[in-house]
C-alpha atoms as a PDB file:
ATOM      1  CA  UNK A   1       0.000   0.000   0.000  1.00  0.00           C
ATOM      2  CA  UNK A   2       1.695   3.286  -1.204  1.00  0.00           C
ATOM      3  CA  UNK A   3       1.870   6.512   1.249  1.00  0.00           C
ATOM      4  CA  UNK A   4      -0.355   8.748  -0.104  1.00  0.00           C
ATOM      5  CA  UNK A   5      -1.243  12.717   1.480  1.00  0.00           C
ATOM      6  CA  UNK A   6      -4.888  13.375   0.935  1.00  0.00           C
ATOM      7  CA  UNK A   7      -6.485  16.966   0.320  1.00  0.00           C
ATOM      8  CA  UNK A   8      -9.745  17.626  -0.391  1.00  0.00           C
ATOM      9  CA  UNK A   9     -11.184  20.914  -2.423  1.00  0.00           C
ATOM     10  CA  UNK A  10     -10.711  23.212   1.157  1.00  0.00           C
ATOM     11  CA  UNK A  11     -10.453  26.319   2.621  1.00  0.00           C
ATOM     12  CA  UNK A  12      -7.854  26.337   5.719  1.00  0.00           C
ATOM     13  CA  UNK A  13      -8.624  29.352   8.487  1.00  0.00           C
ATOM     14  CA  UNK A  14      -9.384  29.567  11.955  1.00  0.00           C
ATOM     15  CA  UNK A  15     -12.111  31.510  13.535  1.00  0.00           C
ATOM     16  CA  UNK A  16     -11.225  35.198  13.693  1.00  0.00           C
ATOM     17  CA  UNK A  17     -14.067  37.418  14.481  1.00  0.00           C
ATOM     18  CA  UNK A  18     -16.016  39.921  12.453  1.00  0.00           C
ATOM     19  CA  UNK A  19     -14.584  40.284   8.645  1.00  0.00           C
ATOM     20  CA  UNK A  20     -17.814  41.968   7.402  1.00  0.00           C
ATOM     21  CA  UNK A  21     -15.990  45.315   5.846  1.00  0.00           C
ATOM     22  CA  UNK A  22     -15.199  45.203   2.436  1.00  0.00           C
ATOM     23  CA  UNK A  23     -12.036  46.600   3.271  1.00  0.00           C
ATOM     24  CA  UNK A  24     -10.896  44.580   6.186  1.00  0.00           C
ATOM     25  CA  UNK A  25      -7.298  43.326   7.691  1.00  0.00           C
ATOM     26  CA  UNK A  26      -7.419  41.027  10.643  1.00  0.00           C
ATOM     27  CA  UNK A  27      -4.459  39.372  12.674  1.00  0.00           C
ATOM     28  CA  UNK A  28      -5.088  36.356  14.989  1.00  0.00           C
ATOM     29  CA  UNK A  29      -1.957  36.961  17.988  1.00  0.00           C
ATOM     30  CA  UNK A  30      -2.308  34.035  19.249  1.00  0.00           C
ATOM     31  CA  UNK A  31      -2.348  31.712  16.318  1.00  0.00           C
ATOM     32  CA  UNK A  32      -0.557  34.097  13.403  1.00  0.00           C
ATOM     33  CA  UNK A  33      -3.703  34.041  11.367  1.00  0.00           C
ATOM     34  CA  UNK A  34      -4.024  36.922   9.195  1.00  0.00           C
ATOM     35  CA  UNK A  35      -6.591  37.844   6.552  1.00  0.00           C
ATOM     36  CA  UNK A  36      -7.063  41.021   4.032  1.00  0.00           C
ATOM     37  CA  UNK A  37     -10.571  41.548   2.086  1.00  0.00           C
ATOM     38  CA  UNK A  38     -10.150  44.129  -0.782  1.00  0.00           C
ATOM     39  CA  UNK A  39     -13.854  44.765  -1.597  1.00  0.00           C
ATOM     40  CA  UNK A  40     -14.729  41.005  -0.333  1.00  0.00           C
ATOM     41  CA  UNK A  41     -15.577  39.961   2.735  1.00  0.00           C
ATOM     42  CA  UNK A  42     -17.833  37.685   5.514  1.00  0.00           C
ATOM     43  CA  UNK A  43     -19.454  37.529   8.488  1.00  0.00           C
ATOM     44  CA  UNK A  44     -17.029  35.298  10.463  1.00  0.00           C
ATOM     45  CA  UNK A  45     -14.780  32.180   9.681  1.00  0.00           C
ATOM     46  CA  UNK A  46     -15.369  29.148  11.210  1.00  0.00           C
ATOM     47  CA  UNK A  47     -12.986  26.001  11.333  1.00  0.00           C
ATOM     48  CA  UNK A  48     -14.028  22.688  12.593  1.00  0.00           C
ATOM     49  CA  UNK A  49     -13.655  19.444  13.644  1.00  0.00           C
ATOM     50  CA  UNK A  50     -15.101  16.503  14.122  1.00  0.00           C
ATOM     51  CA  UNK A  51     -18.242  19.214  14.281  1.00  0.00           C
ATOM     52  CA  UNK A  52     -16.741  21.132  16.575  1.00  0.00           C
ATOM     53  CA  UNK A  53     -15.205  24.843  16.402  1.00  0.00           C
ATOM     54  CA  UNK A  54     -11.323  24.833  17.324  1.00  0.00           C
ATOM     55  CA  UNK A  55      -8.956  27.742  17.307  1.00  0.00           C
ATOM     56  CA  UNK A  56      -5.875  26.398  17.174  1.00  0.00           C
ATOM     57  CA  UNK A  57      -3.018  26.120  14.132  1.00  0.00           C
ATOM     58  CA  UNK A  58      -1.598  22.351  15.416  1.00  0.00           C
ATOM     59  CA  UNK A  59      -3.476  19.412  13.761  1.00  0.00           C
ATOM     60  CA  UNK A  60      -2.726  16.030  14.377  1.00  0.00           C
ATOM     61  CA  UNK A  61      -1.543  13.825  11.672  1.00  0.00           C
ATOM     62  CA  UNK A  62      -4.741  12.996   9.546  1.00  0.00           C
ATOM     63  CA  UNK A  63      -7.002  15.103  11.440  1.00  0.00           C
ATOM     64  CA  UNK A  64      -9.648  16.277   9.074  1.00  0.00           C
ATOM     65  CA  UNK A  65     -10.607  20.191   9.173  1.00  0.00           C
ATOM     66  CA  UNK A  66     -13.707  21.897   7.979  1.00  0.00           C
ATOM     67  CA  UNK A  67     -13.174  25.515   6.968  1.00  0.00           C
ATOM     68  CA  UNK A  68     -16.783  27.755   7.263  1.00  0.00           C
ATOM     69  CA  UNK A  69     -16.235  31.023   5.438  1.00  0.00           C
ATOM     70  CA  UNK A  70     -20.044  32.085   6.339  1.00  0.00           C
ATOM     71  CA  UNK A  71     -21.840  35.004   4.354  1.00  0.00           C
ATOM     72  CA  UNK A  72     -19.613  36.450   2.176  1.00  0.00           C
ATOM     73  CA  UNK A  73     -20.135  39.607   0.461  1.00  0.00           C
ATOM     74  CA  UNK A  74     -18.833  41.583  -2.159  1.00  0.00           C
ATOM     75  CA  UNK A  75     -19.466  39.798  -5.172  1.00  0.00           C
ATOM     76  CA  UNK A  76     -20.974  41.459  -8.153  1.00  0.00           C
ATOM     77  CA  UNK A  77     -24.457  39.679  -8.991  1.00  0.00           C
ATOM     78  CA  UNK A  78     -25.789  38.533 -12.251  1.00  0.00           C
ATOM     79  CA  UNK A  79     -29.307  38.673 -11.494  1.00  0.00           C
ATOM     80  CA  UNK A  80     -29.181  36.572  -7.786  1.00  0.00           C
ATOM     81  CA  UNK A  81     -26.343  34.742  -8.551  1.00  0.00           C
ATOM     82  CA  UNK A  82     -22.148  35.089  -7.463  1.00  0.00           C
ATOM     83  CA  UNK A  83     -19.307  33.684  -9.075  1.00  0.00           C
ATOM     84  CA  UNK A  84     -16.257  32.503  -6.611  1.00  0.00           C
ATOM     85  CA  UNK A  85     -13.197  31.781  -7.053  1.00  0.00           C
ATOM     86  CA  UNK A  86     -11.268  30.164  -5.173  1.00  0.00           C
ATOM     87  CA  UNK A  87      -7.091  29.123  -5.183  1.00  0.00           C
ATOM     88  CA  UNK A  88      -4.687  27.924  -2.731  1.00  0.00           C
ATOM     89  CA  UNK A  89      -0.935  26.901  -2.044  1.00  0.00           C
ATOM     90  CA  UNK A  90       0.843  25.504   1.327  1.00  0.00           C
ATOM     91  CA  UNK A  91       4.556  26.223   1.999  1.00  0.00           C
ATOM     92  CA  UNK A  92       7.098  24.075   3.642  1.00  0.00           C
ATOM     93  CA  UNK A  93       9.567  25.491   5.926  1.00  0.00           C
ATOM     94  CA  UNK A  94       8.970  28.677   4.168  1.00  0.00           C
ATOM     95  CA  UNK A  95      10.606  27.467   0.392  1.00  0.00           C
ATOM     96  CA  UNK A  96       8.926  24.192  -0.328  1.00  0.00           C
ATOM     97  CA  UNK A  97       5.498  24.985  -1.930  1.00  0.00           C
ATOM     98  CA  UNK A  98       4.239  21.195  -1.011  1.00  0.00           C
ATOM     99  CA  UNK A  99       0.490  21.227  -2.744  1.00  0.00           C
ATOM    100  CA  UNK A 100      -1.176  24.184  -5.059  1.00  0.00           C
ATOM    101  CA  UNK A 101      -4.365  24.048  -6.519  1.00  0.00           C
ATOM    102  CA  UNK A 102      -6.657  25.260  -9.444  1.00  0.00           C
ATOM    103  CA  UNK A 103      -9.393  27.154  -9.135  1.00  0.00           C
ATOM    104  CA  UNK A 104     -11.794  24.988  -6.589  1.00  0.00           C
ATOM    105  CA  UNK A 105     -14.795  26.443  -7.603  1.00  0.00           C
ATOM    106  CA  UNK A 106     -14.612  26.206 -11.316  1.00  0.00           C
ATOM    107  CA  UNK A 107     -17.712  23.834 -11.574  1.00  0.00           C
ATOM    108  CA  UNK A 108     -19.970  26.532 -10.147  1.00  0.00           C
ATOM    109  CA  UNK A 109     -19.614  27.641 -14.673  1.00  0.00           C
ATOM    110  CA  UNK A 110     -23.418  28.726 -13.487  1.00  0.00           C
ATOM    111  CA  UNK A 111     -22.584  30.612 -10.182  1.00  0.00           C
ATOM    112  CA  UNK A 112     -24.736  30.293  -7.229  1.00  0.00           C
ATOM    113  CA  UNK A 113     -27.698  31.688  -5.692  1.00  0.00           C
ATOM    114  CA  UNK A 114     -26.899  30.636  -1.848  1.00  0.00           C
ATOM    115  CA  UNK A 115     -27.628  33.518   0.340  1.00  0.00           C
ATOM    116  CA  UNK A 116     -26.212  33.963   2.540  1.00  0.00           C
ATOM    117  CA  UNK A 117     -23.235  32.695   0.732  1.00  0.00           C
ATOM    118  CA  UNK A 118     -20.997  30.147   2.965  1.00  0.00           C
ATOM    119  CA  UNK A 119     -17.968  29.189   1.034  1.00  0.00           C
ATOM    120  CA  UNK A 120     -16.547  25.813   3.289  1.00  0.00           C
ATOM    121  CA  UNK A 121     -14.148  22.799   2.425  1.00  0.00           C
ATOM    122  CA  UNK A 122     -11.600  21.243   4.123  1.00  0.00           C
ATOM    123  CA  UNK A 123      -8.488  19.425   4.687  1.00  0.00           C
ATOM    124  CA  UNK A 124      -6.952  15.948   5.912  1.00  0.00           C
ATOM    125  CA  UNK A 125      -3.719  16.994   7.702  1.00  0.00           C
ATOM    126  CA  UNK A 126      -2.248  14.485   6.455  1.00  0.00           C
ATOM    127  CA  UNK A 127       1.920  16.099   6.147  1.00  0.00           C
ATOM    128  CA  UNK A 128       5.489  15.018   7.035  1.00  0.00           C
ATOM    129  CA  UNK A 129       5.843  15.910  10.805  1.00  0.00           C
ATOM    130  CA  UNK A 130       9.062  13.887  11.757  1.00  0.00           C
ATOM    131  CA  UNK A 131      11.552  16.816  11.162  1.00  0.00           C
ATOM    132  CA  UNK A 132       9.185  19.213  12.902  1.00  0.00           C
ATOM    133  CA  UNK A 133       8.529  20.674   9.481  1.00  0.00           C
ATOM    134  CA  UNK A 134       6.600  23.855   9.429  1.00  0.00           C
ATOM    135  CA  UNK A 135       3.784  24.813   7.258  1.00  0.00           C
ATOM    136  CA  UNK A 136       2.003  27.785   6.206  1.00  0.00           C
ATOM    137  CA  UNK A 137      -1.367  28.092   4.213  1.00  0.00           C
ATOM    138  CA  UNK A 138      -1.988  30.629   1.675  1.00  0.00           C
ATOM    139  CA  UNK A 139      -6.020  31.047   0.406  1.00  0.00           C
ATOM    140  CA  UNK A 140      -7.245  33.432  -2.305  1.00  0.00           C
ATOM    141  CA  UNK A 141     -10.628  34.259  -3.388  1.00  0.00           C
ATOM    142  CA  UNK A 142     -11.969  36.202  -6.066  1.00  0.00           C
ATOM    143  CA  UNK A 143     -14.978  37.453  -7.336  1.00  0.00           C
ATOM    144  CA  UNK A 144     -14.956  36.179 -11.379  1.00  0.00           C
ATOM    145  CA  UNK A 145     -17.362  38.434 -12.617  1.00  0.00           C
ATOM    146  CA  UNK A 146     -16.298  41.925 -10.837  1.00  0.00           C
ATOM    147  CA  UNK A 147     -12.455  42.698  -8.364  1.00  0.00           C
ATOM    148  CA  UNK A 148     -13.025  42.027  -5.406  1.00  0.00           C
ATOM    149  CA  UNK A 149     -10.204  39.816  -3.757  1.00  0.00           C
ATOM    150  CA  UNK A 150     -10.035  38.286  -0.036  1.00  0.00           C
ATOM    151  CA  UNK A 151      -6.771  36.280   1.213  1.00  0.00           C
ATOM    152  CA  UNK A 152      -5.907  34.504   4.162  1.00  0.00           C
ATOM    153  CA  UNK A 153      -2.225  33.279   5.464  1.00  0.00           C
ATOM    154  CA  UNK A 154      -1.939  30.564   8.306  1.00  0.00           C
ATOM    155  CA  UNK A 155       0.937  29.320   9.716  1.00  0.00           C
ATOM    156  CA  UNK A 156       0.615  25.524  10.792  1.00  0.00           C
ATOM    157  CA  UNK A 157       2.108  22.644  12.139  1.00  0.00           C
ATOM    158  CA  UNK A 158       1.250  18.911  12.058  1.00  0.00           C
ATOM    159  CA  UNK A 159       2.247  16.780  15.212  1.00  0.00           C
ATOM    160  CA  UNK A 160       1.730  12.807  15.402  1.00  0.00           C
ATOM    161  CA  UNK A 161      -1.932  11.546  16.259  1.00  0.00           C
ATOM    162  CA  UNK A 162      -1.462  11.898  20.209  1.00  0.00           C
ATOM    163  CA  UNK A 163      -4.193   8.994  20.441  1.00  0.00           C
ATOM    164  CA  UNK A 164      -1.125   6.499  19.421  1.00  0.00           C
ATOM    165  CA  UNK A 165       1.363   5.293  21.776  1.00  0.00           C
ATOM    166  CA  UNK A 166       4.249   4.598  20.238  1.00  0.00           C
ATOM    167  CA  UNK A 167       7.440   3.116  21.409  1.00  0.00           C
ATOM    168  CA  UNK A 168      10.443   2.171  19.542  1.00  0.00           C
ATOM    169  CA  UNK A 169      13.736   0.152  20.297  1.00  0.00           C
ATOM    170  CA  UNK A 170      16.267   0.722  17.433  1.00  0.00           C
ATOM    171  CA  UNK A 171      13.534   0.861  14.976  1.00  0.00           C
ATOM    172  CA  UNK A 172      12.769   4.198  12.798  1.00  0.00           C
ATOM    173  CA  UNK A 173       9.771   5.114  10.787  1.00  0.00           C
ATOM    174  CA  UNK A 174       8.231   8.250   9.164  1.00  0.00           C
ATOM    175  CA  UNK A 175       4.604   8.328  10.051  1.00  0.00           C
ATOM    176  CA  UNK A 176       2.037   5.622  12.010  1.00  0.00           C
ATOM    177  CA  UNK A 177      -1.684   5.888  11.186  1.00  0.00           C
ATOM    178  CA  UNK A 178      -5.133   5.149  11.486  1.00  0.00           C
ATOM    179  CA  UNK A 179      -6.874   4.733   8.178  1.00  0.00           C
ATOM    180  CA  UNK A 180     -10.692   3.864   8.494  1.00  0.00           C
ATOM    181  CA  UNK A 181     -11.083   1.899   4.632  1.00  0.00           C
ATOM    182  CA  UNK A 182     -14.675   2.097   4.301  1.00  0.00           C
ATOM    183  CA  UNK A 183     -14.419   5.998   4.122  1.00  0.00           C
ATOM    184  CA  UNK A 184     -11.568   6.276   2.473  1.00  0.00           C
ATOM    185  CA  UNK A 185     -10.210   8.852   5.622  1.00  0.00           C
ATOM    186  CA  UNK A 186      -7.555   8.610   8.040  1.00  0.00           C
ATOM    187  CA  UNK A 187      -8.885   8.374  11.933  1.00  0.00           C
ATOM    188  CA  UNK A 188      -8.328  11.082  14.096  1.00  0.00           C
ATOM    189  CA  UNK A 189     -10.690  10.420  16.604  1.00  0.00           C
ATOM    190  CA  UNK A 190     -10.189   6.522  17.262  1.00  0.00           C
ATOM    191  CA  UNK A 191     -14.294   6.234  16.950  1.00  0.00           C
ATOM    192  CA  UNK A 192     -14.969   3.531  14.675  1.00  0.00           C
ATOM    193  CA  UNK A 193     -18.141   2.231  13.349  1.00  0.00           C
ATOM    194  CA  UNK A 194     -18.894  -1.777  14.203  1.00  0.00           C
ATOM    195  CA  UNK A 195     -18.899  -2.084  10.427  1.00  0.00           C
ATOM    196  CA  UNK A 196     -16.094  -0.133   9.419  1.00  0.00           C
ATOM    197  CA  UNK A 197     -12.423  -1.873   8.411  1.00  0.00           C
ATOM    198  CA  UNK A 198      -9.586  -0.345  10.204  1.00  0.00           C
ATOM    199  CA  UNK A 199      -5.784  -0.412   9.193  1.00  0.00           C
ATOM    200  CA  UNK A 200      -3.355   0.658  11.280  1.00  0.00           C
ATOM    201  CA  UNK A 201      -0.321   1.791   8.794  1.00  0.00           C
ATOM    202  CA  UNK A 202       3.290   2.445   8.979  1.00  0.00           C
ATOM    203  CA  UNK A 203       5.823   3.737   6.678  1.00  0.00           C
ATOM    204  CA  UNK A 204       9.553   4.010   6.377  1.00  0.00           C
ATOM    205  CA  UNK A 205      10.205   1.607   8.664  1.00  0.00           C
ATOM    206  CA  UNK A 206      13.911   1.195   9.371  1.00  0.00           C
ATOM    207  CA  UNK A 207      16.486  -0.471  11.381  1.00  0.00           C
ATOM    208  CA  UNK A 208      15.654  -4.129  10.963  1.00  0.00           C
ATOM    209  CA  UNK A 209      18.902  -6.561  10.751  1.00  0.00           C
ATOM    210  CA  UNK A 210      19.507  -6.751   6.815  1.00  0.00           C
ATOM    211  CA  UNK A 211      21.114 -10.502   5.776  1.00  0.00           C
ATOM    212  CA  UNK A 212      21.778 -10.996   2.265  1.00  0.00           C
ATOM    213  CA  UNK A 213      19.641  -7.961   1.306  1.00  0.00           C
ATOM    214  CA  UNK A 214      16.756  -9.358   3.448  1.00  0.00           C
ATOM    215  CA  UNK A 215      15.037  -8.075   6.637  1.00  0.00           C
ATOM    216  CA  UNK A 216      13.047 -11.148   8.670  1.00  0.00           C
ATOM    217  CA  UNK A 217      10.143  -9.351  10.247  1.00  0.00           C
ATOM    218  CA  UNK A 218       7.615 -10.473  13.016  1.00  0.00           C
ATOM    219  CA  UNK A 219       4.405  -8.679  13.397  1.00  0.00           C
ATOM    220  CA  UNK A 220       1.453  -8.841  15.738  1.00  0.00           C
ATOM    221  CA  UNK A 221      -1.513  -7.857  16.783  1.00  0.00           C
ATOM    222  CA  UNK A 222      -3.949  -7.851  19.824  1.00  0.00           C
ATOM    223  CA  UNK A 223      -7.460  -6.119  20.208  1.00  0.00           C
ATOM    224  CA  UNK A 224      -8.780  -6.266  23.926  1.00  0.00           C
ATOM    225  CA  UNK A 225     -12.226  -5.479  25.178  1.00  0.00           C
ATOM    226  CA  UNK A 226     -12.501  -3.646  28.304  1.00  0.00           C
ATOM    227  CA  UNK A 227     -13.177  -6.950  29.978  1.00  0.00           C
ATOM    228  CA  UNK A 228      -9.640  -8.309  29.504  1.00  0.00           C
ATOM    229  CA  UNK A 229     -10.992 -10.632  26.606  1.00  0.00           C
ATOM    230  CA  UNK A 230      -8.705 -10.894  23.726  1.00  0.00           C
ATOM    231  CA  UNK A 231     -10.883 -10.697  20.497  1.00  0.00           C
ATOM    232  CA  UNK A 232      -8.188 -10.695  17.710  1.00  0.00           C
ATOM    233  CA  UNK A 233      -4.960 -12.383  19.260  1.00  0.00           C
ATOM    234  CA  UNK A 234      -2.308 -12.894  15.996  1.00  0.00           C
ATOM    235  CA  UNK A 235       1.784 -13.951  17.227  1.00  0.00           C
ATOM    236  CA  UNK A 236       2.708 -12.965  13.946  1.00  0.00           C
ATOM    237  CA  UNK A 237       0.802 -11.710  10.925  1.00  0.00           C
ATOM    238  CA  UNK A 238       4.317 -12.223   8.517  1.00  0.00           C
ATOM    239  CA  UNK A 239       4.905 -16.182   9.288  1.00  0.00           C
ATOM    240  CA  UNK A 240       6.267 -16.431   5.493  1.00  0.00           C
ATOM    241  CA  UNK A 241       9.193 -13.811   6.430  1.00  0.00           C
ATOM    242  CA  UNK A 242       9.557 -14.992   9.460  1.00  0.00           C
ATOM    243  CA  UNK A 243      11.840 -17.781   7.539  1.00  0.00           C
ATOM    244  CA  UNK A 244      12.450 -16.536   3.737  1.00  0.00           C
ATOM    245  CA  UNK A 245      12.839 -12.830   4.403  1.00  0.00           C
ATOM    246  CA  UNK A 246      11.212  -9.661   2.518  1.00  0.00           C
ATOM    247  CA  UNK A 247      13.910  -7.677   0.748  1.00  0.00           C
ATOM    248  CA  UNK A 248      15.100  -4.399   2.295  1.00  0.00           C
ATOM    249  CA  UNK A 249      14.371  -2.283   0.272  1.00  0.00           C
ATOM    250  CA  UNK A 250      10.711  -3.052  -0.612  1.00  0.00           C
ATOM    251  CA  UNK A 251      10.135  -3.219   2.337  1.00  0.00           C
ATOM    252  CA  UNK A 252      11.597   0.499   3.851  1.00  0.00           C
ATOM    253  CA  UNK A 253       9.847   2.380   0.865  1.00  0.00           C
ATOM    254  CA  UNK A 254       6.396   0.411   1.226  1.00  0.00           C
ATOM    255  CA  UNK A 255       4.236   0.101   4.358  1.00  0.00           C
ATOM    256  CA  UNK A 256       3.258  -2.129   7.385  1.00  0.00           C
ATOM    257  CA  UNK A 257      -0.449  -2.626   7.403  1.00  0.00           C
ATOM    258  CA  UNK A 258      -2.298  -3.822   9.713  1.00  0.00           C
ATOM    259  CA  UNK A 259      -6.087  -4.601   8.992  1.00  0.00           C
ATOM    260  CA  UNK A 260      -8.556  -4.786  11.639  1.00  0.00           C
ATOM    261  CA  UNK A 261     -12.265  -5.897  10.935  1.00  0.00           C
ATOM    262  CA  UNK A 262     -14.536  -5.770  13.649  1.00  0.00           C
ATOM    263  CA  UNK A 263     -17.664  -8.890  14.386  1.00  0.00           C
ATOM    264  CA  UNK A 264     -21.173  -8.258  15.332  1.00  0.00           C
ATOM    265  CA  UNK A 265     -20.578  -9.179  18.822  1.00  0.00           C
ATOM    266  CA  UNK A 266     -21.741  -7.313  22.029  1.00  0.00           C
ATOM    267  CA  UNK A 267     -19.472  -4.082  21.810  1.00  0.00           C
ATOM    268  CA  UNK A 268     -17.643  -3.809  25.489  1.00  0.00           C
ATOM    269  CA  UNK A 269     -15.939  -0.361  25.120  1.00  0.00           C
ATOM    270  CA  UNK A 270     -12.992   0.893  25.116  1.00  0.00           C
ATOM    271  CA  UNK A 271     -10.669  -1.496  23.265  1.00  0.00           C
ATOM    272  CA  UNK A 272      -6.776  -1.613  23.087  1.00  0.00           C
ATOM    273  CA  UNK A 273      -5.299  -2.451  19.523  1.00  0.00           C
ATOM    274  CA  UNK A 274      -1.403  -3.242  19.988  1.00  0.00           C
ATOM    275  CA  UNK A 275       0.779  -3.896  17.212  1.00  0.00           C
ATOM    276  CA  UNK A 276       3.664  -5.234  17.382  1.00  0.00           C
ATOM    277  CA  UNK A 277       6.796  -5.362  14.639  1.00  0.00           C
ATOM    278  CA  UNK A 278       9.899  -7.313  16.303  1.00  0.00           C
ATOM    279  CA  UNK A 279      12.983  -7.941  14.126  1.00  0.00           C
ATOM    280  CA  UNK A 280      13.718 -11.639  14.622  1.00  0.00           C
ATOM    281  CA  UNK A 281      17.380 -11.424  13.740  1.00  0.00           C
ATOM    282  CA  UNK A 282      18.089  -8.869  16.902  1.00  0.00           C
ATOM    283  CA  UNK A 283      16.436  -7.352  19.920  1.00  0.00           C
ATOM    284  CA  UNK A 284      14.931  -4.649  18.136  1.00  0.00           C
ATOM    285  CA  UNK A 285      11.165  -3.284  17.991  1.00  0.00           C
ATOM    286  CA  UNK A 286       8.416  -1.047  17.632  1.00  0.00           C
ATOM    287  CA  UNK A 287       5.469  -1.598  19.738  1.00  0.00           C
ATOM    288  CA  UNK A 288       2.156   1.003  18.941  1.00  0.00           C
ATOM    289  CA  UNK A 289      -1.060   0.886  21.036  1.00  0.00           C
ATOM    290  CA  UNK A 290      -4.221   2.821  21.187  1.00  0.00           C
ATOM    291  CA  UNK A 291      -7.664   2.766  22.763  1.00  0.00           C
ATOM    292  CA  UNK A 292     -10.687   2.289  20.311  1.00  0.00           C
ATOM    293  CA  UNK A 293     -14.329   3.083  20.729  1.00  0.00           C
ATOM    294  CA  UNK A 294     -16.813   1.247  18.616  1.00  0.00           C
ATOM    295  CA  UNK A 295     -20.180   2.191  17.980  1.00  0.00           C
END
C-alpha cells in the first residue's frame, strides 16, 4: 500500500471574528492568522472538527478540518447569482510549496444563488511531521465576474496523532496511522463504526537486521475489550518472512499494514489495539497501542 497525502477541495482558516468590511485586515496573535478583504468579505470564519469549532493552528496527523467562510459579500451579482473563485498553495519550511491548486470552484460555470453565501471545504492533515517541518497556508478568493479579492495566510504545524502510543527500540519510521477503509479517511478520533475496516499503517520503517539484502520481520496484533478478553490475538501476521525474508528495500519504501475488521458481537468499550513489529534477527522493535471506541 503506497503513502499517499490526501487533500480535499478546502479552505484552511481559523475563527477570527467579524470580517464583514469590504475593506478589512485582521491578525489572529495568538495563532498568526491573518486575513485582508479588498472589496470582499464575511461575516465570520469558522474552522471545525469533528463538528466542533477549534482555534488552534496544530493538527494532528490525519485530522480532518472543515473551513466555514459564512456570508460572504462583495461579489458582483448577475441577477441573484455570485461567481467565486477560489485558489490555494501551502509552503514548507517557508521554500517548499508542497500542494497548489486550481481554481476549486470552477464547476460553479453557473454561479450560485446561496444567500447567505458560505464558502466551506476542508483538509486531511495528512503532512510530514518527523523533522518538525513547518507549514504555512496561503487562500485566495476572487470574485470572477467583478475585483473584489479576499486572502488569508496561516501558519501551521502537524504533530503525530497523540491517540497512538508509540514506542520504539532501534527501529525508525516516518509516520504511524489510522486509516478507516470504508471511508476512504484517516482516523483522528479513534471512533470507529462496528462495520467499518480499520488499518493501522506504517511507513519508512527502518532499522531491521539486513542478511543478504533481506530483513526477517515479526508482526502482531492484539485487540482487547474492556473486559480483559482478547478478540483478535495474531503472534505474527508475517509467518512467510519470518523464515524466507522480505527484501530491504521493498520493504523500507512500502508500508506495514495492519487490517482490523470488527464482528457483530456485544461491543464492550474501550478497546486496546497493539501492534507489534519485532525484528527476529536482533532485539529490536516497535510496539504502537491505542484505545478504540466502537459504535
Amino acid at each position: 500500500m503506497k503513502t499517499t497525502y490526501t487533500f480535499g477541495i478546502f479552505l484552511f482558516a481559523l475563527l477570527l471574528g467579524a470580517c464583514n468590511g469590504q475593506q478589512s485586515v485582521k491578525t489572529d496573535l495568538m495563532t498568526g492568522a491573518y486575513s485582508r478583504g479588498n472589496g470582499l468579505g464575511c461575516k465570520d470564519i469558522n474552522v471545525k472538527i469533528n463538528d466542533k469549532k477549534v482555534s488552534r493552528n496544530t493538527f494532528s496527523y490525519g485530522e480532518k478540518v472543515v473551513f466555514d467562510f459564512n456570508d460572504m459579500v462583495g461579489f458582483k451579482k448577475i441577477g441573484k447569482k455570485a461567481f467565486p473563485g477560489l485558489k490555494l498553495f501551502v509552503v514548507k519550511n517557508g521554500k517548499d510549496t508542497v500542494m497548489t491548486t486550481k481554481d476549486l470552484l470552477d464547476d460553479l460555470v453557473d454561479g450560485t444563488e446561496l444567500n447567505p453565501l458560505l464558502v466551506t471545504s476542508h483538509l486531511v492533515a495528512a503532512l510530514p511531521y518527523k523533522n518538525n517541518e513547518k507549514y504555512k497556508l496561503h487562500i485566495s478568493i476572487w470574485d470572477k465576474k467583478g475585483d473584489g479579492t479576499f486572502i488569508y495566510e496561516l501558519p501551521f504545524t502537524v504533530v503525530q496523532n497523540p491517540n497512538l502510543v508509540v514506542k520504539a527500540h532501534g527501529v525508525k519510521f516516518n509516520t504511524t496511522y489510522l486509516w478507516n477503509q470504508t471511508l476512504g479517511q484517516t482516523v483522528a478520533d479513534n471512533k470507529i463504526s462496528q462495520d467499518e475496516q480499520l488499518i493501522l499503517i506504517t511507513d519508512g520503517v527502518k532499522g531491521l537486521t539486513i542478511e543478504d539484502g533481506k530483513v526477517f520481520p515479526i508482526l502482531s496484533v492484539e485487540l482487547i475489550d474492556k473486559n480483559g478478553v482478547k478478540v483478535i490475538n495474531d503472534a505474527n501476521l508475517l509467518p512467510q518472512y519470518e523464515t524466507e525474508g522480505f527484501d530491504a528495500e521493498e520493504f523500507t519504501a512500502g508500508q506495514v499494514p495492519v487490517t482490523i475488521t470488527f464482528d457483530e458481537n456485544k461491543i464492550a468499550n474501550p478497546y486496546t489495539l497493539r501492534v507489534g513489529l519485532k525484528d527476529k534477527k536482533s532485539n529490536r522493535d516497535l510496539k504502537i497501542e491505542t484505545k478504540l471506541t466502537l459504535h
